[in-house]
N, C-alpha and C. Protein backbone atom coordinates (compact mmCIF):
# COMPACT_ATOMS: atom_id res chain seq x y z
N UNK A 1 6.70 18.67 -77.39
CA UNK A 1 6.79 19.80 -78.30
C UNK A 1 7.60 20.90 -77.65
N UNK A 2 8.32 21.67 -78.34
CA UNK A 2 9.10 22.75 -78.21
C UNK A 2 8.18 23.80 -77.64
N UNK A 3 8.86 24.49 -77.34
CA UNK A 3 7.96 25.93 -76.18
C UNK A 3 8.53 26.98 -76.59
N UNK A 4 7.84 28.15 -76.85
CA UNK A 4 9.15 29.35 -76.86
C UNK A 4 10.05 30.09 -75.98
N UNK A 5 9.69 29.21 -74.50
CA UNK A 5 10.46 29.80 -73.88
C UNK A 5 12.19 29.16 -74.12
N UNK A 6 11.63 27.99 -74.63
CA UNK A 6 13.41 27.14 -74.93
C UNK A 6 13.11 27.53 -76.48
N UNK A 7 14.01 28.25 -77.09
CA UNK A 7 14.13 28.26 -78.14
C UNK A 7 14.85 27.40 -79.29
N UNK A 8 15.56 26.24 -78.05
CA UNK A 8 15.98 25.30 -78.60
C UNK A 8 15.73 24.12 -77.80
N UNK A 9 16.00 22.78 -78.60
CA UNK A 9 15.70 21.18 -78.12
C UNK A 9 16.85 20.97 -78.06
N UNK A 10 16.98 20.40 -76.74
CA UNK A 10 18.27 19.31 -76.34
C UNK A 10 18.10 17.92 -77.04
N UNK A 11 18.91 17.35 -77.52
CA UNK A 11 19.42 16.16 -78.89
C UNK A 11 20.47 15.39 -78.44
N UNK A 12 20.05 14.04 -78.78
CA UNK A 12 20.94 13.08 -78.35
C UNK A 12 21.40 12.42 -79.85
N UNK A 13 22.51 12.14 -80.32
CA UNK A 13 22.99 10.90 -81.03
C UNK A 13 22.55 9.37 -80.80
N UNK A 14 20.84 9.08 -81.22
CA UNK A 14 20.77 8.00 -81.22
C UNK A 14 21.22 6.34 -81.69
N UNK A 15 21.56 6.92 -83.10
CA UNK A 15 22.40 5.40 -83.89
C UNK A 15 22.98 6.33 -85.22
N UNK A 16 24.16 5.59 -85.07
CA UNK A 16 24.64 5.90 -86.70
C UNK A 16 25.04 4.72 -87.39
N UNK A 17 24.35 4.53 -89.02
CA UNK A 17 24.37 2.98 -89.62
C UNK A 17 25.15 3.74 -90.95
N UNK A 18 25.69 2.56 -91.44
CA UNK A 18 26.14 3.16 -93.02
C UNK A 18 25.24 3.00 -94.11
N UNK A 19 25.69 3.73 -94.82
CA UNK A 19 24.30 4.25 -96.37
C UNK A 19 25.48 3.77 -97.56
N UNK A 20 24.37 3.33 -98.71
CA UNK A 20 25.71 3.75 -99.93
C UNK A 20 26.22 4.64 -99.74
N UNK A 21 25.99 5.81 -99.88
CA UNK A 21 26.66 7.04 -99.86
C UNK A 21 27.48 7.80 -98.78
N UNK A 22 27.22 7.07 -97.94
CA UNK A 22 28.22 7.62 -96.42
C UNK A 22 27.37 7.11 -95.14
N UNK A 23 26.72 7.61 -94.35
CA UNK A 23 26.23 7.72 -93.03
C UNK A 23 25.04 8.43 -92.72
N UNK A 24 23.88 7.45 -92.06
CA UNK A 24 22.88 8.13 -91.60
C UNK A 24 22.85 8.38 -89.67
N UNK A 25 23.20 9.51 -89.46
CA UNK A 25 23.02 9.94 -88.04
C UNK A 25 21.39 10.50 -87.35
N UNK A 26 21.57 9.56 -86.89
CA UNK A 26 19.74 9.65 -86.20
C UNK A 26 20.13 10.20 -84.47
N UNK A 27 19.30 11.44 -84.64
CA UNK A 27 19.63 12.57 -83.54
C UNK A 27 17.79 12.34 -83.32
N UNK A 28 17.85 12.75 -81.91
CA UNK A 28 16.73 13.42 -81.46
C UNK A 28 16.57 12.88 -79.74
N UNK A 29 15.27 13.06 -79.35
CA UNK A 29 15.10 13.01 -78.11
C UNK A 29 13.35 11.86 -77.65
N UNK A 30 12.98 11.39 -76.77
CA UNK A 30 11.95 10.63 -76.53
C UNK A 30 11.15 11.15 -77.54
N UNK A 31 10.61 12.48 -77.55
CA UNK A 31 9.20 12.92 -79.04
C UNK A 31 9.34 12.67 -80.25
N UNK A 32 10.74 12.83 -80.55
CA UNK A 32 10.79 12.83 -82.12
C UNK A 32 12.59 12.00 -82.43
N UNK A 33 12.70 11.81 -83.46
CA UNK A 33 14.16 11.53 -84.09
C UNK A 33 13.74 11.91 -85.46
N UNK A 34 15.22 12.23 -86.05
CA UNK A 34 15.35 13.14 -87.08
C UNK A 34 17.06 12.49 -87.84
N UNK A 35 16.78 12.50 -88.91
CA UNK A 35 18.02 11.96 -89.67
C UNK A 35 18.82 12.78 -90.34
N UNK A 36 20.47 12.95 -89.73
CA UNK A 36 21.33 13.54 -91.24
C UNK A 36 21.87 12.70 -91.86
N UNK A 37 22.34 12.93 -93.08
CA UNK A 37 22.95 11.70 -94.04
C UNK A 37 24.44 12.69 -93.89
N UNK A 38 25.39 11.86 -93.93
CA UNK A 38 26.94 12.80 -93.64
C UNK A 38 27.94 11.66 -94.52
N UNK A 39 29.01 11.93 -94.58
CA UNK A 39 30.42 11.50 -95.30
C UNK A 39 30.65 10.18 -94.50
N UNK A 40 31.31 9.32 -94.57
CA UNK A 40 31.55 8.11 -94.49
C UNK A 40 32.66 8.09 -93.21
N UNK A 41 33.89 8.64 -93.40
CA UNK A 41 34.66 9.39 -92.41
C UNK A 41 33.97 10.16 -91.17
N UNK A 42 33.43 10.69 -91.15
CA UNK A 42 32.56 11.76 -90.33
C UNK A 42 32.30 10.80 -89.30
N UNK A 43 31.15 10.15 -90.03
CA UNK A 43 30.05 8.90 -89.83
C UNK A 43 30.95 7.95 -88.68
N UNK A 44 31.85 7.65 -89.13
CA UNK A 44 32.99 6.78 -88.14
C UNK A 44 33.46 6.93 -87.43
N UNK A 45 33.97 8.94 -87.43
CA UNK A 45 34.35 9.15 -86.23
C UNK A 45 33.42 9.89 -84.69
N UNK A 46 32.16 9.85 -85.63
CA UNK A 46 31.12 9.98 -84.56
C UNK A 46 30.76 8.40 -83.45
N UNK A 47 30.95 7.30 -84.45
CA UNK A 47 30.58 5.91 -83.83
C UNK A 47 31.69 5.48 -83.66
N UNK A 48 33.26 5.95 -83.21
CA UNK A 48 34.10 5.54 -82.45
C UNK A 48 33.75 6.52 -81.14
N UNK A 49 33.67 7.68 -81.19
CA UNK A 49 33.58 8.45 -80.19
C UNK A 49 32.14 8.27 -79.68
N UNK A 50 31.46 8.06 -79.77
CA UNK A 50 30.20 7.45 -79.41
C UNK A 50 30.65 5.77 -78.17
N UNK A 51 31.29 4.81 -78.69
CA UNK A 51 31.66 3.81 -78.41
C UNK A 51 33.47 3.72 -77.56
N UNK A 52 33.17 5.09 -77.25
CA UNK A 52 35.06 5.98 -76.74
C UNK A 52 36.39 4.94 -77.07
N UNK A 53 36.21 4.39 -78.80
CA UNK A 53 37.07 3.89 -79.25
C UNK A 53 37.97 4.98 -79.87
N UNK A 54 39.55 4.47 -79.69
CA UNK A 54 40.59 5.72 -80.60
C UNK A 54 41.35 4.49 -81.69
N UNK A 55 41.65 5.28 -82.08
CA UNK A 55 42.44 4.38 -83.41
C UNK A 55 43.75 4.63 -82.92
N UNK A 56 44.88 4.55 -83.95
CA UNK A 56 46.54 4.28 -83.23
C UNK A 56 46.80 5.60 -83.26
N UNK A 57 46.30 6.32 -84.35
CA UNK A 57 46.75 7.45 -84.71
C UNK A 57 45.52 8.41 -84.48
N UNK A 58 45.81 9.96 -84.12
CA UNK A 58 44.53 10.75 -84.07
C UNK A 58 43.69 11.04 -85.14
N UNK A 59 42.33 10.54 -85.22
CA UNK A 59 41.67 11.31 -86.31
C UNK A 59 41.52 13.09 -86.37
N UNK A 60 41.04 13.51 -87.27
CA UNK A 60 40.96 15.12 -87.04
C UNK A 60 40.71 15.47 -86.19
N UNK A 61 38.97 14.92 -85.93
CA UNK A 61 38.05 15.40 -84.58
C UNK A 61 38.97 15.32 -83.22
N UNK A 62 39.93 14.10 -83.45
CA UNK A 62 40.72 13.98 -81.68
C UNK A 62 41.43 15.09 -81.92
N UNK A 63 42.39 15.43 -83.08
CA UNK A 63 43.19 16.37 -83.20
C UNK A 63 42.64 17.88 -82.39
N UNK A 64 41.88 18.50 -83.63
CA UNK A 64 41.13 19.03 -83.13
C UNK A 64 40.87 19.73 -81.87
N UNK A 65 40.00 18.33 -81.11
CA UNK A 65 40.05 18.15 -79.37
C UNK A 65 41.33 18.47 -78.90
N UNK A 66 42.05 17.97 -78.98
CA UNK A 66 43.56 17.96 -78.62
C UNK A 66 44.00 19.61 -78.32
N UNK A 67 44.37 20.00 -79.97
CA UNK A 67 44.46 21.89 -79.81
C UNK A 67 43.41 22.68 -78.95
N UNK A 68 42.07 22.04 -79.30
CA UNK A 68 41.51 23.11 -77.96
C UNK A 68 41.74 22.82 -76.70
N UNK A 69 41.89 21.78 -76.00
CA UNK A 69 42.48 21.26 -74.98
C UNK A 69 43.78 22.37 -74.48
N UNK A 70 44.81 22.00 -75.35
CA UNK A 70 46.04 22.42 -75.11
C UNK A 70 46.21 24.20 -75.08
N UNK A 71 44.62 25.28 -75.92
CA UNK A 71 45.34 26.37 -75.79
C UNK A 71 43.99 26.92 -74.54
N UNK A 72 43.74 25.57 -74.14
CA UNK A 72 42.64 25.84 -72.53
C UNK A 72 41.04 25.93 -72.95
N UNK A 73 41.02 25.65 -73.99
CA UNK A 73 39.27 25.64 -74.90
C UNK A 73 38.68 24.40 -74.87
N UNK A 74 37.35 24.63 -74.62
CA UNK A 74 36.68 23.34 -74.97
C UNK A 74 35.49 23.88 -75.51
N UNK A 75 34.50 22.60 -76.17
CA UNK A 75 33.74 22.39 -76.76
C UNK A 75 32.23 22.49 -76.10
N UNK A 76 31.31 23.53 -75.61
CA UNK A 76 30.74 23.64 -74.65
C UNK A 76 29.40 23.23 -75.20
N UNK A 77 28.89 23.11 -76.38
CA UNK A 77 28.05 23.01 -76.76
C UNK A 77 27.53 23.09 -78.51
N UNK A 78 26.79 22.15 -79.18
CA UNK A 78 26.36 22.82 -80.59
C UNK A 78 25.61 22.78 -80.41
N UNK A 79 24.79 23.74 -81.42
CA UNK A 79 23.35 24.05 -81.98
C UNK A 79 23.47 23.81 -83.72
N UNK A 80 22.41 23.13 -83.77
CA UNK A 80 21.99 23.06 -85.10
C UNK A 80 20.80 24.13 -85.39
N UNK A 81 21.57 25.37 -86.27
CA UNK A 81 20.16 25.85 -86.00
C UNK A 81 19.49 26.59 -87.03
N UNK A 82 19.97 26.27 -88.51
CA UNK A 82 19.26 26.48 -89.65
C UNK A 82 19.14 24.73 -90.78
N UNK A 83 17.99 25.11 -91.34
CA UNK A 83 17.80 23.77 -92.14
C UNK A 83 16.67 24.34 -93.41
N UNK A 84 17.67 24.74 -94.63
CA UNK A 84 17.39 24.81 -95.82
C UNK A 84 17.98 24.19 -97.30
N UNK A 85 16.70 23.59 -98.35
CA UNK A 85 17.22 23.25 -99.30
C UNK A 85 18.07 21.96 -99.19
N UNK A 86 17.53 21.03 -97.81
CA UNK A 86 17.99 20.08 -98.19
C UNK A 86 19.41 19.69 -96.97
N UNK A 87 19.62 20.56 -96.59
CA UNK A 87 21.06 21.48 -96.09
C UNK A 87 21.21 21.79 -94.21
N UNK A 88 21.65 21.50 -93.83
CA UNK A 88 21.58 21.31 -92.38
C UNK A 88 23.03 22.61 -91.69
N UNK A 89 22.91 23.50 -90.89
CA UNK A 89 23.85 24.22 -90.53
C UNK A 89 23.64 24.49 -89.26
N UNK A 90 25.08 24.64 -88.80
CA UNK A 90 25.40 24.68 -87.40
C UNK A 90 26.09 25.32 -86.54
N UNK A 91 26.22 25.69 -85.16
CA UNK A 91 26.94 26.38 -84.81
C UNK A 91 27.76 25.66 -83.57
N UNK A 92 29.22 25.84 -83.51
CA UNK A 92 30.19 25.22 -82.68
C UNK A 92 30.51 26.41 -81.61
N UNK A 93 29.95 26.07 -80.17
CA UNK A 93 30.34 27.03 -79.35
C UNK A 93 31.30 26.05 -78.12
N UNK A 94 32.90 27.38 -78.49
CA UNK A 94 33.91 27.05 -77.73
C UNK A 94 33.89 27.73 -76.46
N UNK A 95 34.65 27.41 -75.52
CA UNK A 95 34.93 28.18 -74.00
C UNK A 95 35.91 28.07 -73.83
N UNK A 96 36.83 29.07 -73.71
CA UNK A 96 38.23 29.13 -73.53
C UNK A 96 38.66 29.88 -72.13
N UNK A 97 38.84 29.79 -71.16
CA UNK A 97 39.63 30.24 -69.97
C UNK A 97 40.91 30.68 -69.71
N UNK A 98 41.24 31.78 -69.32
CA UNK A 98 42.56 32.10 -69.75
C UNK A 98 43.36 32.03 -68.16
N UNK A 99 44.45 32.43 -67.71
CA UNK A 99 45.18 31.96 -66.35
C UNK A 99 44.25 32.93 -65.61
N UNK A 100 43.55 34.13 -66.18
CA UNK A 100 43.27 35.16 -64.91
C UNK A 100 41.83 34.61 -64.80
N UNK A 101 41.25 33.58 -65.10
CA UNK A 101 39.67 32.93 -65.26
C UNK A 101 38.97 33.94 -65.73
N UNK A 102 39.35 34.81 -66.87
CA UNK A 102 38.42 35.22 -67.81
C UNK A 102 38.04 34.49 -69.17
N UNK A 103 36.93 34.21 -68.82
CA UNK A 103 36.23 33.35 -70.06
C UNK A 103 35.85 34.34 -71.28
N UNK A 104 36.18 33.42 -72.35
CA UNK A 104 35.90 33.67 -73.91
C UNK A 104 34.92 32.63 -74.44
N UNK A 105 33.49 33.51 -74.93
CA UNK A 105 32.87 32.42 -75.68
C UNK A 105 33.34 32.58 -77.02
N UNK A 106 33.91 32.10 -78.22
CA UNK A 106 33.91 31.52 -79.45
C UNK A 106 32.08 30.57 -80.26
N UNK A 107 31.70 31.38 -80.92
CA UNK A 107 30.70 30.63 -81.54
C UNK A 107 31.12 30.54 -83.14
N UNK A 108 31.46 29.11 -83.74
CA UNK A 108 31.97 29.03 -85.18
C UNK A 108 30.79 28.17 -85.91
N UNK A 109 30.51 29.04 -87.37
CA UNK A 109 29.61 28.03 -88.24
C UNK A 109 30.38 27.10 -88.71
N UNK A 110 30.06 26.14 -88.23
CA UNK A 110 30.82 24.27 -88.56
C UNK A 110 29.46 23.56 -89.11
N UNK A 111 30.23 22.59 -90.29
CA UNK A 111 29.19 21.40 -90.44
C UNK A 111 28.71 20.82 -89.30
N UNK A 112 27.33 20.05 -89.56
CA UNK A 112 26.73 19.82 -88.26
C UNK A 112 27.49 18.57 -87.87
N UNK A 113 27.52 17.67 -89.24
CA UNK A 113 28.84 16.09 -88.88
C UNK A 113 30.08 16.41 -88.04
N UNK A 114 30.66 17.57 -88.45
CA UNK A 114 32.02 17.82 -87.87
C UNK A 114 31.57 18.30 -86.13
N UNK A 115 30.66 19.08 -86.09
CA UNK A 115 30.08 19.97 -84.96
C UNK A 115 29.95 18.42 -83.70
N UNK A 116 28.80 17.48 -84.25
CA UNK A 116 28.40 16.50 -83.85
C UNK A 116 29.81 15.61 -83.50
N UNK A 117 30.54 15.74 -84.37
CA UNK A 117 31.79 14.59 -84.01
C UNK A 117 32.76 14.89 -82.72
N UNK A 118 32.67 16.77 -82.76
CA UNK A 118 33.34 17.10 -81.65
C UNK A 118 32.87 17.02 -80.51
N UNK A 119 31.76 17.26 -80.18
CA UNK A 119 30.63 17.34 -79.47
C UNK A 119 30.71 16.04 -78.96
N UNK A 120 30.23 14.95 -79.43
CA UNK A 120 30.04 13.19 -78.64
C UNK A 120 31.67 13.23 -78.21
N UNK A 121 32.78 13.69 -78.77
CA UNK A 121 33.95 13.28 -78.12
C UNK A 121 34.25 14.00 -76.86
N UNK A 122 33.82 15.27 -76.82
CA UNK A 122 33.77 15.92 -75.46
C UNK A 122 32.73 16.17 -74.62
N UNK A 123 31.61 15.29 -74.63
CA UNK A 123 30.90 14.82 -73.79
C UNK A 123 29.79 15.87 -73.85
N UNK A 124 30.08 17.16 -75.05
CA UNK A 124 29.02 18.30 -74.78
C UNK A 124 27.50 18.05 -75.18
N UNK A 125 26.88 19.08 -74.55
CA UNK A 125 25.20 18.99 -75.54
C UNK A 125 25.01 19.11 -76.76
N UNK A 126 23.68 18.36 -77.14
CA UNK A 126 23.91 18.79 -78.60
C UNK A 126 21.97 19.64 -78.51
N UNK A 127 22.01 20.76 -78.96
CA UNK A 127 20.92 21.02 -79.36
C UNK A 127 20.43 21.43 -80.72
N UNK A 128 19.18 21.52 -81.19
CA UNK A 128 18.20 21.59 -82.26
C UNK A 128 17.95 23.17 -82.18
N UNK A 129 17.69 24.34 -83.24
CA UNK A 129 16.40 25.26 -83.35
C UNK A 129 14.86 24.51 -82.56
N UNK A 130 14.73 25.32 -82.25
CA UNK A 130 13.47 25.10 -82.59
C UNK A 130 12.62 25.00 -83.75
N UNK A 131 13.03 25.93 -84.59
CA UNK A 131 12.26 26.26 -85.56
C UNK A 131 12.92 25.05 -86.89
N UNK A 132 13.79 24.76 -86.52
CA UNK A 132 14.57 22.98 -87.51
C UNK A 132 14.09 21.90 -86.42
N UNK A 133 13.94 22.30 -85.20
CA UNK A 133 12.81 20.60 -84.75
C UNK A 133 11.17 21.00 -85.33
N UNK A 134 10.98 21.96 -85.50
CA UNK A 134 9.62 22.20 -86.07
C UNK A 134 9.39 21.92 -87.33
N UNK A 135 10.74 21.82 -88.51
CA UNK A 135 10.69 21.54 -89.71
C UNK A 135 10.80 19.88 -89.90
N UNK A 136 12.08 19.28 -89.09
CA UNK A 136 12.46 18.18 -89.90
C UNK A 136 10.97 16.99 -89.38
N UNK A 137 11.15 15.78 -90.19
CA UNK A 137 10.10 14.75 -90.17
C UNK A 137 10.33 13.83 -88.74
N UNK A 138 9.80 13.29 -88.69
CA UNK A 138 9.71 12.24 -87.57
C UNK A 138 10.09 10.94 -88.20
N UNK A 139 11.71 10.32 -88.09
CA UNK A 139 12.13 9.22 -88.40
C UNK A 139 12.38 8.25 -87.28
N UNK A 140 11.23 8.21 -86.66
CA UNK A 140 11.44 7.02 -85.62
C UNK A 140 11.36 5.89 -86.03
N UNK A 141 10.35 5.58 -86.89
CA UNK A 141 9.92 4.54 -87.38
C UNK A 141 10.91 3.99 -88.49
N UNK A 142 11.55 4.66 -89.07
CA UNK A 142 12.85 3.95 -89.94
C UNK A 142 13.77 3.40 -88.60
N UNK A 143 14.08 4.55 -87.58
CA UNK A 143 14.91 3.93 -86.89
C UNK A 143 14.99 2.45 -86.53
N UNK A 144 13.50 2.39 -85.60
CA UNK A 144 13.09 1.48 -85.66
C UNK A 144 13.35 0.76 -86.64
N UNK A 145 12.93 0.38 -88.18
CA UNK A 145 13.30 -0.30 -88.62
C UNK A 145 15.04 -0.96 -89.22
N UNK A 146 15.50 0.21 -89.27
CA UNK A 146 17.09 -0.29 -89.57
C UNK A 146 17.82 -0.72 -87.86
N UNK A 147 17.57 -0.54 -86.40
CA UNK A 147 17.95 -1.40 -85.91
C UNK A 147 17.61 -2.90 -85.80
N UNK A 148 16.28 -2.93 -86.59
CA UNK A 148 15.95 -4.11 -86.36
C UNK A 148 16.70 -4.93 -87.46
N UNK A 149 17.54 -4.47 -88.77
CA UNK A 149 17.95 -4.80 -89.74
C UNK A 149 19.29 -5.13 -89.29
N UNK A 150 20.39 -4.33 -88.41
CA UNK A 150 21.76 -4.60 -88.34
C UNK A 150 22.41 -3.90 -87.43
N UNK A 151 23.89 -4.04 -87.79
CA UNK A 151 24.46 -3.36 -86.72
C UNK A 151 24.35 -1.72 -86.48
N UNK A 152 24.76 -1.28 -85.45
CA UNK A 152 24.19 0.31 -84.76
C UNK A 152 25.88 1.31 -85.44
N UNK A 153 26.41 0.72 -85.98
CA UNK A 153 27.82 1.65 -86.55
C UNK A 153 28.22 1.25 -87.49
N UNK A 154 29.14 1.79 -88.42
CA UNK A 154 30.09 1.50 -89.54
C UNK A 154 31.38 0.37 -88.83
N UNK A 155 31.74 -0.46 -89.64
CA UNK A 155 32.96 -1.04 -89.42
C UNK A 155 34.33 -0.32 -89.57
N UNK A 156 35.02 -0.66 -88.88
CA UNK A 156 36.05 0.22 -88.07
C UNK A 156 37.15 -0.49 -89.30
């Protein structure tokens, strides 16, 4: 269980499987897992970058990576840290270094799919609210059951 002295849970990308409708991303940590349902695209480029597969050409998320790379920014961390109505929101925090090593934090509200996609490609943390690990359900037990059903990603 969460504490108030961490006001947030550190989150791992456990499996992402495909849905009719796009992609279920199962996040969480040993206590709990927790499911988003996301876009089909998204979904794929989380389980290439998950599996540090690239395609011929850059998807957004590499793109993306790429420009912050190139103007000295990276991807230091997300938080997921509101969850209403169904609705999952997030925050993308950049670190940018400039030649004199003065650091810039950047914090941007990004979808949590997009947040998450950048995030597994640059190796950053992903954390929870507290108060959205205190809301969402405990989907271990689906997990459990859909690995036991098939494969752990979308086809490429």
């Amino acid at each position: 269980m969460a504490t108030n002295k961490h006001p947030i849970v550190e989150i791992q990308v456990k499996a992402v499987f495909p849905t009719s409708g796009g992609c279920a991303v199962f996040m969480g940590n040993a206590e709990k897992v927790f499911v988003i349902y996301i876009d089909h695209g998204v979904g794929l480029a989380i389980s290439m970058a998950l599996r540090q597969e690239r395609r011929e050409r850059p998807q957004t998320h590499e793109l993306i990576g790429s420009l912050l790379a190139g103007l000295g920014a990276k991807v230091d961390r997300v938080i997921i840290n509101h969850f209403a109505d169904g609705v999952y929101y997030a925050r993308l925090i950049v670190v940018a270094e400039n030649e004199l090593h003065q650091r810039k934090i950047v914090e941007i509200d990004a979808r949590p799919s997009d947040s998450i996609a950048l995030a597994v490609q640059a190796g950053a943390p992903l954390f929870l609210a507290e108060a959205v690990w205190e809301q969402v359900e405990d989907a271990s037990d689906l997990l459990q059951q859909m690995e036991r059903q098939g494969p752990s990603a979308p086809e490429v």
